[in-house]
Protein backbone atom coordinates (compact mmCIF):
# COMPACT_ATOMS: atom_id res chain seq x y z
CA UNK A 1 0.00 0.00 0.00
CA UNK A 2 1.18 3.43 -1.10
CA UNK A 3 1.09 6.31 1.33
CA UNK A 4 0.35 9.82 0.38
CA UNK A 5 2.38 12.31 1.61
CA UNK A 6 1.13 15.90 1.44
CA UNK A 7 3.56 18.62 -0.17
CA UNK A 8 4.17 21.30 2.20
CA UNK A 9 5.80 24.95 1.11
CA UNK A 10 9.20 24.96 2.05
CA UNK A 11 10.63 28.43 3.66
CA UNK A 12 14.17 29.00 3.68
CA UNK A 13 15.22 31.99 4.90
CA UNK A 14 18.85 31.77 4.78
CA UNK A 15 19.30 31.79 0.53
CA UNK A 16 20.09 34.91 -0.88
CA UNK A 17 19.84 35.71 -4.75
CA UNK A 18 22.04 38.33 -5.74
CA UNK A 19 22.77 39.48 -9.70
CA UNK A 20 26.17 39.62 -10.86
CA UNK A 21 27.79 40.72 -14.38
CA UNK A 22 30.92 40.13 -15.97
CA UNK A 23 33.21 43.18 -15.21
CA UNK A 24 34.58 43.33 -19.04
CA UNK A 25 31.41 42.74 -21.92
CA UNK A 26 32.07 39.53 -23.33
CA UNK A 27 32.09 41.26 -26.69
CA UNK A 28 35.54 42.89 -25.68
CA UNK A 29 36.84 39.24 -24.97
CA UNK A 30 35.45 36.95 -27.42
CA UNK A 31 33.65 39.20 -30.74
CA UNK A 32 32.40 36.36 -32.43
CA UNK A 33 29.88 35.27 -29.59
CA UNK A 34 26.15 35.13 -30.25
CA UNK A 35 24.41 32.98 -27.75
CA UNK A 36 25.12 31.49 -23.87
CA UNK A 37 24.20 27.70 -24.28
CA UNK A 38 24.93 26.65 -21.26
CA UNK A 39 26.59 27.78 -17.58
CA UNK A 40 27.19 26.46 -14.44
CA UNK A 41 29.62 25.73 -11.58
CA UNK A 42 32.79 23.88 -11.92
CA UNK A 43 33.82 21.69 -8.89
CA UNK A 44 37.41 22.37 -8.65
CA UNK A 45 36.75 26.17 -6.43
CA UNK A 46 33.46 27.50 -4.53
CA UNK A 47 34.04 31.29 -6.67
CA UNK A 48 34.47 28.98 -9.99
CA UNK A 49 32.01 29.04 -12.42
CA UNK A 50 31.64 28.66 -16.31
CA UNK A 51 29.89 29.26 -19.05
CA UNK A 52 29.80 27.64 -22.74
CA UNK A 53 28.92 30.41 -25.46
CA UNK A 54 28.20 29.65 -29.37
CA UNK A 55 28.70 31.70 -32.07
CA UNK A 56 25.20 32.28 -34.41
CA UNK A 57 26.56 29.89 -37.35
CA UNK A 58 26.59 27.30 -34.23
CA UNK A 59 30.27 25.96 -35.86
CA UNK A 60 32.32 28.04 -33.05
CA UNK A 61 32.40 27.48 -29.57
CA UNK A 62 34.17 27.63 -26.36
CA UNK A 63 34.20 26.83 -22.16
CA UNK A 64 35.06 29.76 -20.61
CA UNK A 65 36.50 29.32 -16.64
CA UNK A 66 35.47 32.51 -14.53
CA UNK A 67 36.23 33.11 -11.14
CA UNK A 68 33.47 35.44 -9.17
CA UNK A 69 35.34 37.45 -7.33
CA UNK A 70 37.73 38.64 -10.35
CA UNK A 71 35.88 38.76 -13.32
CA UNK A 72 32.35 39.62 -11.74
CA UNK A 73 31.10 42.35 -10.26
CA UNK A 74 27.55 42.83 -7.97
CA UNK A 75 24.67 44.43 -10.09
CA UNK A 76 22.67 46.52 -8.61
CA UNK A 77 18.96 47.15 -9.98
CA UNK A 78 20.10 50.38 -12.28
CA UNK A 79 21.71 47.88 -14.34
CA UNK A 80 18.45 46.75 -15.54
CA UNK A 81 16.73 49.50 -16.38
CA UNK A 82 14.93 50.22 -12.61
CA UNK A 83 16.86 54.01 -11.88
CA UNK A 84 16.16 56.90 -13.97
CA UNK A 85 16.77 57.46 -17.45
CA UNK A 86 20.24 59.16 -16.88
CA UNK A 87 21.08 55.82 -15.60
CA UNK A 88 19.50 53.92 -18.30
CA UNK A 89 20.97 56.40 -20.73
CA UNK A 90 24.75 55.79 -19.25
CA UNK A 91 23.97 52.14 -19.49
CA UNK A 92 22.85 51.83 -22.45
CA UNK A 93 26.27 54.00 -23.51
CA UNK A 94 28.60 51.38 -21.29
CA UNK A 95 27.14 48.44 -23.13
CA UNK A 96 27.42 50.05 -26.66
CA UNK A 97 31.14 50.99 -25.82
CA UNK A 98 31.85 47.41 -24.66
CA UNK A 99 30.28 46.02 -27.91
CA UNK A 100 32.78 48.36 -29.82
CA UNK A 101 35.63 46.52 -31.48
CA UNK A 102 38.42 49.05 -30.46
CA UNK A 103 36.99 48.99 -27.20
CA UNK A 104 40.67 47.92 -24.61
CA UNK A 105 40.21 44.76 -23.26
CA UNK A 106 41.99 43.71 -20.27
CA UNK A 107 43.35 40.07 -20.30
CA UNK A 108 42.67 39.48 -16.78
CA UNK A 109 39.11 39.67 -17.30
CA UNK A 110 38.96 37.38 -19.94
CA UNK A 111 38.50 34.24 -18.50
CA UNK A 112 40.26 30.83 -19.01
CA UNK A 113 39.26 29.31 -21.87
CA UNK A 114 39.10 25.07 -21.31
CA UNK A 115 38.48 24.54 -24.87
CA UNK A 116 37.83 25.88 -28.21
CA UNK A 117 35.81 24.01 -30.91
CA UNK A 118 34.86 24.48 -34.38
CA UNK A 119 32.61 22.30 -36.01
CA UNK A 120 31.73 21.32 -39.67
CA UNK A 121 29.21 21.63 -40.73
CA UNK A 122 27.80 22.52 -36.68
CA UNK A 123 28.66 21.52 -33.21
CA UNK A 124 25.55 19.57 -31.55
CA UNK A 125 24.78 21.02 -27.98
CA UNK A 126 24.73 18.49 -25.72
CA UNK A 127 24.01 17.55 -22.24
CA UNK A 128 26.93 15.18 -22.39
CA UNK A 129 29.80 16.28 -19.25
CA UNK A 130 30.68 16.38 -15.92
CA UNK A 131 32.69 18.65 -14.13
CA UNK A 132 35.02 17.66 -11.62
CA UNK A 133 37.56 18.81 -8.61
CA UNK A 134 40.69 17.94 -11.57
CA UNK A 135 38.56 18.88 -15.08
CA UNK A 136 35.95 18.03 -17.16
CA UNK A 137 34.32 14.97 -18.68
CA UNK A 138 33.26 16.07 -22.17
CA UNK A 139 31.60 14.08 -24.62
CA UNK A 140 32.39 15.13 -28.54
CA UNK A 141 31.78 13.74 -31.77
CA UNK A 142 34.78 14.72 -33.69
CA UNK A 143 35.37 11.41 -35.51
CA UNK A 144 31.95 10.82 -36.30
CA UNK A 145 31.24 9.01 -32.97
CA UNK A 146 30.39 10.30 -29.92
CA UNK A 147 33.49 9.59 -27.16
CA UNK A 148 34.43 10.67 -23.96
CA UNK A 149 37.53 13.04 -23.28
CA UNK A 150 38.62 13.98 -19.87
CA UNK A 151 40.28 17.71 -20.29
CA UNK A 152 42.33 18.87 -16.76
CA UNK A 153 41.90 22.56 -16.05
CA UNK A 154 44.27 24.44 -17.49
CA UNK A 155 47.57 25.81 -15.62
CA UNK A 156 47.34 29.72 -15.65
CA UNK A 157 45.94 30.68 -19.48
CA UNK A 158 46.28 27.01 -21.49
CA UNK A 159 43.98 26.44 -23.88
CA UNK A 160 42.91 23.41 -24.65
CA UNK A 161 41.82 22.99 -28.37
CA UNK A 162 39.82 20.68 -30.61
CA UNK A 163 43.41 18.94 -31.97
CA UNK A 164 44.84 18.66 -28.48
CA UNK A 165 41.47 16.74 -27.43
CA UNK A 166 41.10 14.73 -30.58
């Protein structure tokens, strides 16, 4: 016999939400971006996180490796369009002058790329990896079959591209 259990509402009261954005547009660090696929936290560090981004002809993509506490800063609710519009207005100019190709862009707020792939004739987003405390289980279909690859972090700025992996 099966018991019912009734679903309660759950109260915590000890999460807090907070918004962060990346410091430097990633525009200034990587021009040829178009969409965030997918993002999430690595194992290896607590203020770790990453994100995979696609390009719009979905046959470039990377992992980028961000730490919080470098590369993002707290938003506050002017950010997104809340204040008045001399706020919006000197957002609005930020983001276009981030988006500008000769905008500077400071290295250290890059991010370490993990990997780089380009794909012919497009690279299939997948659900396929696991990150853990020493890297990332990836799975890839460069030879026509899907495999596993295990790819360590990288020391300082390594990259990791699609030959090394293959």
């Amino acid at each position: 016999m099966h018991s019912r259990k009734k679903m309660q509402n759950l109260s915590v009261n000890s999460v807090r939400v907070r918004d962060y954005q990346l410091k430097q547009s990633i525009y200034a660090s990587y021009d040829w971006i178009e969409y965030i696929v997918r993002a999430g936290w690595t194992q290896r560090d607590d203020d770790e996180c990453w994100v995979q981004y696609l390009d719009r002809a979905q046959m470039t993509s990377n992992v980028v490796l961000y730490k919080v506490d470098t590369h993002f800063t707290a938003a506050s609710n002017d950010d997104y369009g809340d204040g008045d519009d001399d706020t919006k207005s000197d957002t609005k100019q930020q983001q276009q002058q981030a988006m500008d190709t000769d905008a500077v862009v400071d290295a250290s707020l890059k991010g370490d790329e993990l990997f780089f792939l380009r794909g012919t004739p497009w690279i299939n987003i997948h659900d396929g990896y696991k990150f853990l405390p020493q890297g990332v289980i990836w799975i890839a279909e460069f030879t026509g079959y899907k495999h596993l690859y295990f790819i360590p972090y990288p020391q300082s700025h390594d990259t990791i591209d699609r030959a090394q992996i293959a």
